[in-house]
Protein backbone atom coordinates (compact mmCIF):
# COMPACT_ATOMS: atom_id res chain seq x y z
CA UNK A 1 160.18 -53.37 40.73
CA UNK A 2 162.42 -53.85 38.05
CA UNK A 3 165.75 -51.75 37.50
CA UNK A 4 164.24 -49.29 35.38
CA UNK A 5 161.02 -48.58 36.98
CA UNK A 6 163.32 -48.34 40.14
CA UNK A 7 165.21 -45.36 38.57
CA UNK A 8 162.61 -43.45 37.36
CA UNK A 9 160.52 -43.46 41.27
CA UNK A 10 164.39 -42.45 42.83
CA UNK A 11 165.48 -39.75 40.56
CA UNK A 12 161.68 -38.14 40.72
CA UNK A 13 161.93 -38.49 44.45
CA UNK A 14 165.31 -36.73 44.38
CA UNK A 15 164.07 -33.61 42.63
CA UNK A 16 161.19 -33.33 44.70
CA UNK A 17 158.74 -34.49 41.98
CA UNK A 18 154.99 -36.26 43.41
CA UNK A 19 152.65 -36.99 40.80
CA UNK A 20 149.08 -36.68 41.74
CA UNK A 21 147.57 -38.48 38.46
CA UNK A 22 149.73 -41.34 36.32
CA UNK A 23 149.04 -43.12 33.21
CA UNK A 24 150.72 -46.02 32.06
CA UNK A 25 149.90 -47.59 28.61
CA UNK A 26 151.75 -51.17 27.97
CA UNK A 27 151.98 -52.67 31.73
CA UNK A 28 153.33 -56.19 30.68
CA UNK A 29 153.39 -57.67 34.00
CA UNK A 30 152.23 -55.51 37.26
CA UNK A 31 155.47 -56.18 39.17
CA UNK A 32 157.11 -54.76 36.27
CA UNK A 33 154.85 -51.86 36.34
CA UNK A 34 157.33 -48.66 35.58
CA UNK A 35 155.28 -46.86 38.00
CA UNK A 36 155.24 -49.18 40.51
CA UNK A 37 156.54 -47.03 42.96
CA UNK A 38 153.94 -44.45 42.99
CA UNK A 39 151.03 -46.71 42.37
CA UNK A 40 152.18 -47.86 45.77
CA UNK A 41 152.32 -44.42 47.44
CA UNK A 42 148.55 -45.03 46.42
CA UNK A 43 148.48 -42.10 43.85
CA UNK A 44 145.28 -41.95 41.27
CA UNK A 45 146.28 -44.36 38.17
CA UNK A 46 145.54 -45.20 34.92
CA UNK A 47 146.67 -48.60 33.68
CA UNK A 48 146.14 -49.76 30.01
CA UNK A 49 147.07 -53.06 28.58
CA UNK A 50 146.07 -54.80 25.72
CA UNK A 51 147.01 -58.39 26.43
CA UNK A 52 144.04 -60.24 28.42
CA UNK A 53 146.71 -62.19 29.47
CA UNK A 54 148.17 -59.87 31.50
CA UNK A 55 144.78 -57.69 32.47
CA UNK A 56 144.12 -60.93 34.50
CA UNK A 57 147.70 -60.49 36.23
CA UNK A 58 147.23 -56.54 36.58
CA UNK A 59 143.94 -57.04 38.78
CA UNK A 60 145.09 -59.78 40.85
CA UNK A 61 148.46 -58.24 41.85
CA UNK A 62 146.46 -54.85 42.39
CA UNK A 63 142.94 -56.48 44.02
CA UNK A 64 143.64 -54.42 46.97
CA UNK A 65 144.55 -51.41 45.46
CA UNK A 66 141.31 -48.44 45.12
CA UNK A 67 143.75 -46.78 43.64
CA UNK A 68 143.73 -47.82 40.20
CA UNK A 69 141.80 -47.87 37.26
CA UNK A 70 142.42 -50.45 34.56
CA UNK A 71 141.40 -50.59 31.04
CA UNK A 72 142.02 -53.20 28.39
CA UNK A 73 142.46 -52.05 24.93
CA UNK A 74 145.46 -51.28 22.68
CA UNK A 75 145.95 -47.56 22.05
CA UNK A 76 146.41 -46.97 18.63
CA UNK A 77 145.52 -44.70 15.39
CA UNK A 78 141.62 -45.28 15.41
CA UNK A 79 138.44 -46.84 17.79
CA UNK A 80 137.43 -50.30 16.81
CA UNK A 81 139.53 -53.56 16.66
CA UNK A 82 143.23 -54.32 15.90
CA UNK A 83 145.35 -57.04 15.86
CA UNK A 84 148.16 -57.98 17.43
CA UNK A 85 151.04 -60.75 17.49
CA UNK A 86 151.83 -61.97 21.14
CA UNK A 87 155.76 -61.98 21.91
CA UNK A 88 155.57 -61.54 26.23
CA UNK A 89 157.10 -58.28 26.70
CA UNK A 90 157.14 -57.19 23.26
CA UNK A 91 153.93 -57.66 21.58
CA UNK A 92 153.37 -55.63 19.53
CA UNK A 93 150.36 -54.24 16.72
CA UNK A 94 150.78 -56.30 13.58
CA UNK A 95 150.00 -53.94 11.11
CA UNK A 96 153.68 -51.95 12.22
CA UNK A 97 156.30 -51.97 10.10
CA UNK A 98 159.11 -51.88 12.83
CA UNK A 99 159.13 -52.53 16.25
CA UNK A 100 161.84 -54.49 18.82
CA UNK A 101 160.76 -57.98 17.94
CA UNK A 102 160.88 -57.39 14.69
CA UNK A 103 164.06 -55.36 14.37
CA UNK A 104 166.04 -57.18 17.40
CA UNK A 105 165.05 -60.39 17.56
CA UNK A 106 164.20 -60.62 13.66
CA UNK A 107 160.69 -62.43 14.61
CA UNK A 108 158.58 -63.03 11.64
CA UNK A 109 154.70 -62.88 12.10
CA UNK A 110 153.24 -66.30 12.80
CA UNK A 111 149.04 -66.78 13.08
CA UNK A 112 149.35 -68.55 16.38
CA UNK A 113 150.93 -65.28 17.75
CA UNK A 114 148.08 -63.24 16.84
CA UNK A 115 145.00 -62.40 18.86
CA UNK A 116 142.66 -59.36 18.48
CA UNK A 117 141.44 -56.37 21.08
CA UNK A 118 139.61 -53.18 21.00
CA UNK A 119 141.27 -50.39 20.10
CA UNK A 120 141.49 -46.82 21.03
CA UNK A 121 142.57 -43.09 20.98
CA UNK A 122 143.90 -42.00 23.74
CA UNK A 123 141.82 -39.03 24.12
CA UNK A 124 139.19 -41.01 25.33
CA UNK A 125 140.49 -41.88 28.62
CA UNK A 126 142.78 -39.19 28.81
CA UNK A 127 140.56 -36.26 30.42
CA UNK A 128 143.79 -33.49 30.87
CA UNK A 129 144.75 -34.60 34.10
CA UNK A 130 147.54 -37.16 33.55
CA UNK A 131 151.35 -35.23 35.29
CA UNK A 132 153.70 -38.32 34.65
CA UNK A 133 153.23 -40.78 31.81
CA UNK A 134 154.98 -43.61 30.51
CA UNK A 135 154.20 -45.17 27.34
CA UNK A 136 155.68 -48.57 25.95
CA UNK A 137 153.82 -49.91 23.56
CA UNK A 138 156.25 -51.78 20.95
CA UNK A 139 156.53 -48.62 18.28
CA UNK A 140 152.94 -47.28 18.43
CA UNK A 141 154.13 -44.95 20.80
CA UNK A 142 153.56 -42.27 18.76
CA UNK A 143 149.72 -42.52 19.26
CA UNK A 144 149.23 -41.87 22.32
CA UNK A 145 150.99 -38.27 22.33
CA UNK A 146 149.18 -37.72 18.90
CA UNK A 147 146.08 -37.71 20.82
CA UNK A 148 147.04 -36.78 24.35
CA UNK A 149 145.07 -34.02 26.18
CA UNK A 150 147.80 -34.13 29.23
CA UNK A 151 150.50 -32.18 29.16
CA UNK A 152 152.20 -34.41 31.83
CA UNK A 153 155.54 -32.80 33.62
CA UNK A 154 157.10 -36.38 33.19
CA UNK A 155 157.14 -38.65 29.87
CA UNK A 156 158.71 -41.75 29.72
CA UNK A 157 158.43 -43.33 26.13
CA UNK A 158 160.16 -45.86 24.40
CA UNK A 159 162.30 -44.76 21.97
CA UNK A 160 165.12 -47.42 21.47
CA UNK A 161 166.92 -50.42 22.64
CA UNK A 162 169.70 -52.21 20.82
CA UNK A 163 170.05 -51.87 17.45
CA UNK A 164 165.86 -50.52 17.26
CA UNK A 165 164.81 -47.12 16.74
CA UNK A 166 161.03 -45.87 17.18
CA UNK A 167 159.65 -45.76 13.59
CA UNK A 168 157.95 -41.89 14.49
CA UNK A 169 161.08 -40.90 16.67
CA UNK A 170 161.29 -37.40 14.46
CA UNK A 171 157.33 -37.15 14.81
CA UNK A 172 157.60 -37.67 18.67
CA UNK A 173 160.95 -35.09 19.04
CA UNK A 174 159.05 -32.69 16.82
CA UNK A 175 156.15 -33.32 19.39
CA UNK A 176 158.46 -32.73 22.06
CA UNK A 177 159.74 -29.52 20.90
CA UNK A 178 156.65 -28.31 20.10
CA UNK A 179 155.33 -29.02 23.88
CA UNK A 180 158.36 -27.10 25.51
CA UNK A 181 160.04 -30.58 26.61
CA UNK A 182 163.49 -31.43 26.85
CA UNK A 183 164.98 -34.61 27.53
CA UNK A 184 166.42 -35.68 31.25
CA UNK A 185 167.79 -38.82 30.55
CA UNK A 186 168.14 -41.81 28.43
CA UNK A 187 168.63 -45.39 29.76
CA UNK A 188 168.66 -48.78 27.16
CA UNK A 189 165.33 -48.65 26.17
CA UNK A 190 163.59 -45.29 26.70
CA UNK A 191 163.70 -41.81 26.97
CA UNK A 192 162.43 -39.31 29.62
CA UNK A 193 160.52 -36.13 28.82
CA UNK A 194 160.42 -33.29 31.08
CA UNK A 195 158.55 -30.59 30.73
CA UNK A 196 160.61 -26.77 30.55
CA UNK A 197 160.74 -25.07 33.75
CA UNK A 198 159.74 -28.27 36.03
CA UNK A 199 163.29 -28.64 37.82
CA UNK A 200 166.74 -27.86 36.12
CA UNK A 201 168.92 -30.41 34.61
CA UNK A 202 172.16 -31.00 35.70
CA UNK A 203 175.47 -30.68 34.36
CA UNK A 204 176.20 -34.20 35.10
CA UNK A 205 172.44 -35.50 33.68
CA UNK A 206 173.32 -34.01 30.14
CA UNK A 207 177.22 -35.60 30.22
CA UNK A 208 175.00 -38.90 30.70
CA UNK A 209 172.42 -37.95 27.95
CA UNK A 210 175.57 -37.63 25.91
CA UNK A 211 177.04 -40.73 26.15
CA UNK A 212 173.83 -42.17 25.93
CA UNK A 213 173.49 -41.20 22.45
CA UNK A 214 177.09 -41.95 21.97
CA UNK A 215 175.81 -45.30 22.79
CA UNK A 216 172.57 -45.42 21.14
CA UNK A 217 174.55 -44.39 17.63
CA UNK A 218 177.56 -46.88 18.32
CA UNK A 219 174.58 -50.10 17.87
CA UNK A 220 172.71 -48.63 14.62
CA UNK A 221 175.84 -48.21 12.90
CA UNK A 222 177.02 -51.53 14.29
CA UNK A 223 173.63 -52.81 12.67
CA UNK A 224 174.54 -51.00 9.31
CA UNK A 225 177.58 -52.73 9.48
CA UNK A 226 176.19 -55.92 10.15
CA UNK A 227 173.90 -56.01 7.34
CA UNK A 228 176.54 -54.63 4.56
CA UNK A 229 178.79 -57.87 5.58
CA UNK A 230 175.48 -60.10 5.45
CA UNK A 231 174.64 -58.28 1.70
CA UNK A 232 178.44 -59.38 0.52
């Protein structure tokens, strides 16, 4: 289980929280799975993945598991077929202007990267019963909350990492707000939702989301700066 994954199954264990029905859309590989933990207490999931690559992976590691459904698609804007450029644990949809390859690793599109898959709303799989969610999908985030049924207690979405911001981060706070969620905490790459009124945050949780941001804020401007000297 990787460090993340690992924080997110401890601190929901240490207020008490167990999920009856997960979702996770963007697996990358199963023993990365950011809900590895639970999948393993055996609880009903929902795995999506667009990579065929990795669907292989996801059903061996998980053959034994009744457990969990997977489905191989991207999630996206529309029902049909998208393309996508292949970059391991950030591939992303091609037709996005920003996403961490792109902004962090300054990849440029090349036609032996790209493959295609079906792709769908989320509203067809989800059915209202999803309680803890995490979506990383390479900043097309956005669509699966744009067409979520679930109001999940838990989000985990993707929302930075190193000098990248989410290209709809004001559509998915306004989302947010909207939904009665509040952040819990931030870590390098994402953020988690919880919904108002599920367990109180702590004193010390919002000093953390605090410097997070301090953090977060520190790398775009270091970015800004960056690309001033690189202008000059």
């Amino acid at each position: 289980m990787n460090k993340g994954a690992a924080r997110l199954f401890n601190k929901l264990k240490n207020k008490n929280f167990n999920p009856k029905n997960i979702c996770e859309v963007g697996v990358y590989l199963p023993e990365e799975s950011n809900i590895l933990g639970f999948i393993n207490e055996n609880i009903a999931t929902t795995l999506v993945e667009a990579d065929p690559t990795y669907i292989t992976k996801i059903n061996k590691y998980f053959s034994d598991k009744k457990n969990i459904k997977v489905i191989e698609a991207a999630v996206f804007d529309y029902h049909g077929i998208i393309e996508l450029c292949r970059r391991e644990s950030s591939t992303f949809i091609s037709q996005l202007e920003a996403s961490p390859a792109l902004i962090n690793d300054n990849y440029k599109i090349s036609e032996s990267d790209k493959f295609t898959t079906n792709s769908i709303l989320f509203s067809e799989i989800d059915h209202g019963e999803f309680d803890l969610i995490s979506i990383d999908i390479e900043g097309a985030e956005w669509y699966v909350l744009k067409h979520m049924v679930s109001r999940p207690k838990i989000i985990s979405i993707e929302t930075h990492g190193k000098y990248y911001i989410n290209p709809n981060i004001n559509s998915i706070t306004d989302w947010m707000n909207k939904n009665t969620y509040v952040v819990w905490y931030k870590d390098k790459s994402d953020t988690v939702f919880v919904r108002k009124g599920v367990f109180t945050i702590t004193k010390m949780e919002k000093f953390q989301i605090f410097i997070e941001n301090i953090k977060i804020e520190f790398l775009i401007k270091k970015k800004k700066i960056k690309n001033v000297l690189h202008l000059k």
